[in-house]
Protein backbone atom coordinates (compact mmCIF):
# COMPACT_ATOMS: atom_id res chain seq x y z
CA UNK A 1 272.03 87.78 271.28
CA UNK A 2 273.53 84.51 270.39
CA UNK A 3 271.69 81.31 271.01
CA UNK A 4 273.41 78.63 272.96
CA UNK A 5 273.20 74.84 271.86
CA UNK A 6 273.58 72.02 273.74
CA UNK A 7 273.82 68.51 273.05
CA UNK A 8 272.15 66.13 275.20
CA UNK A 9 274.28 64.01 277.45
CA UNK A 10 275.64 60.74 275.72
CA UNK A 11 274.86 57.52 277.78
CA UNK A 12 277.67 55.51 278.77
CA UNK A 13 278.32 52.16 280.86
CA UNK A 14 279.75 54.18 283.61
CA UNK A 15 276.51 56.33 283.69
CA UNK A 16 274.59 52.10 284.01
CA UNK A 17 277.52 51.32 286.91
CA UNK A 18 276.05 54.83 288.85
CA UNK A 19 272.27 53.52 289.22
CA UNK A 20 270.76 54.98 292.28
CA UNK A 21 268.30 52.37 293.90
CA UNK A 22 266.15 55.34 293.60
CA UNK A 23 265.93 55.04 289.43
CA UNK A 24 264.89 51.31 290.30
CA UNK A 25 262.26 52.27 291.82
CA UNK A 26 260.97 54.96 289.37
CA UNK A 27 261.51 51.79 286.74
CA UNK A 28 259.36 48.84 288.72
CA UNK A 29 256.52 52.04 289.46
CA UNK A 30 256.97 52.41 285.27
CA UNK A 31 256.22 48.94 284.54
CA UNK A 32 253.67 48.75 287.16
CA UNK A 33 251.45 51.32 286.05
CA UNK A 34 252.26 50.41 281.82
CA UNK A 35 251.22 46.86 283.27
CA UNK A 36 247.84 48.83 284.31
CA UNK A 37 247.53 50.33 281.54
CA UNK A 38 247.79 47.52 279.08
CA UNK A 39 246.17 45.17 281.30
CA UNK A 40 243.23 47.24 280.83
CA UNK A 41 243.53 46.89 276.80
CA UNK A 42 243.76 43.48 277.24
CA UNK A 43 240.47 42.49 279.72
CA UNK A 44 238.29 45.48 277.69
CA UNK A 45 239.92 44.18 274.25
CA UNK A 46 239.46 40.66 275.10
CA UNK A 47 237.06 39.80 277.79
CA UNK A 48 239.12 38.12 280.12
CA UNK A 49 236.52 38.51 282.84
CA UNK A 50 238.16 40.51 285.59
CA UNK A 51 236.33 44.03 284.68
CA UNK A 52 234.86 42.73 281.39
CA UNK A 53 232.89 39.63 280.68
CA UNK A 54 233.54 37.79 277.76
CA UNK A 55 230.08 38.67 276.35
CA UNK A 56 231.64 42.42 276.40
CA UNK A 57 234.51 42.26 275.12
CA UNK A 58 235.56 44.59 272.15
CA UNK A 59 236.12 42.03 270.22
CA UNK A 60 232.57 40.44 270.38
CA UNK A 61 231.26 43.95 269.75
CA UNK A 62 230.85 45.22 272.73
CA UNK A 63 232.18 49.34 273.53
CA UNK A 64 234.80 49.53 275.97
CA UNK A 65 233.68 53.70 277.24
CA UNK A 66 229.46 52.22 277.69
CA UNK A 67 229.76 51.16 281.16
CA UNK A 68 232.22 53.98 282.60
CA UNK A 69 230.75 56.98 280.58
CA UNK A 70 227.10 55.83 280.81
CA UNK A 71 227.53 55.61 284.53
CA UNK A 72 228.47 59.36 284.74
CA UNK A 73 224.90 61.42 283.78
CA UNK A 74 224.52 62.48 287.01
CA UNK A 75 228.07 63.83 287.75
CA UNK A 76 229.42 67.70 287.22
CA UNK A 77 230.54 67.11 283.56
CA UNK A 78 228.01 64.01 283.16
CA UNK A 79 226.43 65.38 280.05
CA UNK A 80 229.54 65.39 277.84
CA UNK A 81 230.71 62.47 278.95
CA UNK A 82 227.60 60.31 278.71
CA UNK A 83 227.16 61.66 274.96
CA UNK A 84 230.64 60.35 273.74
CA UNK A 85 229.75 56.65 275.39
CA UNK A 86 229.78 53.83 272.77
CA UNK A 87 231.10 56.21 269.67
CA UNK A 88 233.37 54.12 267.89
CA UNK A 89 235.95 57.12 267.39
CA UNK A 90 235.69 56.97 271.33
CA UNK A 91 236.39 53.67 271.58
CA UNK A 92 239.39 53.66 269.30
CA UNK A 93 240.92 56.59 270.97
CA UNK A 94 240.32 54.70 273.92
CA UNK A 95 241.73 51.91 273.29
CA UNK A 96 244.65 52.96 271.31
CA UNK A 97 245.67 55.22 274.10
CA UNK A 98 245.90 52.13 276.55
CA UNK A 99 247.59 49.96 274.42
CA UNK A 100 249.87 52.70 273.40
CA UNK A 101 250.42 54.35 276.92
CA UNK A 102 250.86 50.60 278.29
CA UNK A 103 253.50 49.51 275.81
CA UNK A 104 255.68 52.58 276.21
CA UNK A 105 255.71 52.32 279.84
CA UNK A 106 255.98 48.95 280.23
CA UNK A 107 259.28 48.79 277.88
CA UNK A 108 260.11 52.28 278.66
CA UNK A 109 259.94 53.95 275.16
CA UNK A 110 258.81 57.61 274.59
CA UNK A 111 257.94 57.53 278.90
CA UNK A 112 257.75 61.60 278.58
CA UNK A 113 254.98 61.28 275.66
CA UNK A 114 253.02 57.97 277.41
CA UNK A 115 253.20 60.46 280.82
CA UNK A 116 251.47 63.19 279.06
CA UNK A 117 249.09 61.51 277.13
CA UNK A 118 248.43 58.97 280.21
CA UNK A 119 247.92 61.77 282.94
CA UNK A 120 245.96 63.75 280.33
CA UNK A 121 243.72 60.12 280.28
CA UNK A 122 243.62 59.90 283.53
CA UNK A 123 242.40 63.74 284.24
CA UNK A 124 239.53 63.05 281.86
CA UNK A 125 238.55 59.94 283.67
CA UNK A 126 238.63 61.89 286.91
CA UNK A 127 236.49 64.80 285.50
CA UNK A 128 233.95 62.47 284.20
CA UNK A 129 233.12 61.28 288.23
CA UNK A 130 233.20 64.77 289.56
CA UNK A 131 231.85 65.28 291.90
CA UNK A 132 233.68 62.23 293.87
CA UNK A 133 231.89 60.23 296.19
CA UNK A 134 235.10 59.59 298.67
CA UNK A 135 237.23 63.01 298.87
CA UNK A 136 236.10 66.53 297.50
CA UNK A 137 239.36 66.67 295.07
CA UNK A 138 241.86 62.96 295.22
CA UNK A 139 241.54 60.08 293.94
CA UNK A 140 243.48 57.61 292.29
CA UNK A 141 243.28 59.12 289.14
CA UNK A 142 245.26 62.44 290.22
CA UNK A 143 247.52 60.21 292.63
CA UNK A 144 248.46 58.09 289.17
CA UNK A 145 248.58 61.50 287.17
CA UNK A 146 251.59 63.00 289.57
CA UNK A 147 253.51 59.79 289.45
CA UNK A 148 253.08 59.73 285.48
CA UNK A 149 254.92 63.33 286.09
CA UNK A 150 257.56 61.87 288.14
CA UNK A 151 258.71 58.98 285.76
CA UNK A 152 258.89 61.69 282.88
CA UNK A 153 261.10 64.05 285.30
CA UNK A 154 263.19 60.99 285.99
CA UNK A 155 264.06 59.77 282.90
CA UNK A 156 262.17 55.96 284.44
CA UNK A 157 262.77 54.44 280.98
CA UNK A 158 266.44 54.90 281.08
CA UNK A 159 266.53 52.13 283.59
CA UNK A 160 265.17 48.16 283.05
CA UNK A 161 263.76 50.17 279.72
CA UNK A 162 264.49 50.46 275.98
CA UNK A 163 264.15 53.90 276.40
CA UNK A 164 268.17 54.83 276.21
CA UNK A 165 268.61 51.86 273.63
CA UNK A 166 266.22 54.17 271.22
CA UNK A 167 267.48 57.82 272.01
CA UNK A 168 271.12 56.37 271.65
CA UNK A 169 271.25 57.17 267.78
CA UNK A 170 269.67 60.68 268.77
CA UNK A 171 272.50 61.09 271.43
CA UNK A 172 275.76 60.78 269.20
């Protein structure tokens, strides 16, 4: 049996001329939710007192996983959750994971990695509330998780994204 192997398509202006409105949409719902994600790094990094006061901010010491994971003791999965609140290795995977799920989207590098590692973030989050107070099974956190699959599946970085710009060496 011989294996067969195929190059990736190359990109080409004619392929930027054929744009569906359809892969502009996939790209503003790619920025959208990297702008959710980062913005998230930013008021738990920074304090910019939307969902974090100043006072706990990351940078003034506070832990960005306290509130959310504390708040869980009671919930399905409450136990393991509620013990990893305020580690620091918590809090850096944390936070790395935001800022790095948040940049790719948002300038639409490595979208199929920052959709697996952002839905995987997201699942997590939505285990830790089990059981949930407003539907037995969907919330945002699943809703976000299947869109995160749909930006991989269509390529969302390709379009108002670097994501083309930094395969293009890979693609020759």
């Amino acid at each position: 049996m011989t294996a067969i192997h195929t190059r990736p398509p190359t990109y080409t202006a004619r392929q930027e001329a054929e744009r569906r409105p359809v892969d502009y949409v996939w790209a503003i719902t790619r920025i959208s939710i990297g702008w959710v994600f980062l913005w998230a790094f930013l008021d738990k990094a920074f304090g910019l007192g939307f969902a974090t006061p100043a006072a706990k901010a990351w940078i003034n010491g506070g832990s960005p996983t306290t509130g959310f994971l504390k708040g869980t003791g009671e919930n399905a999965l409450g136990g393991l959750f509620s013990s990893l609140a305020g580690q620091a290795w918590v809090d850096w995977l944390f936070m790395a994971g935001l800022l790095g799920i948040g940049l790719a989207l948002t300038l639409g590098i490595g979208t199929r990695v920052a959709a697996a590692t952002g839905g995987l973030l997201l699942m997590l989050m939505w285990a830790a509330e089990l059981p949930l107070a407003n539907n037995p099974f969907m919330d945002d956190h699943v809703i976000y998780t299947i869109v995160l699959v749909g930006l991989a599946l269509a390529n969302a970085g390709d379009t108002l994204g670097l994501g083309t710009y930094v395969r293009r060496p890979y693609l020759k």
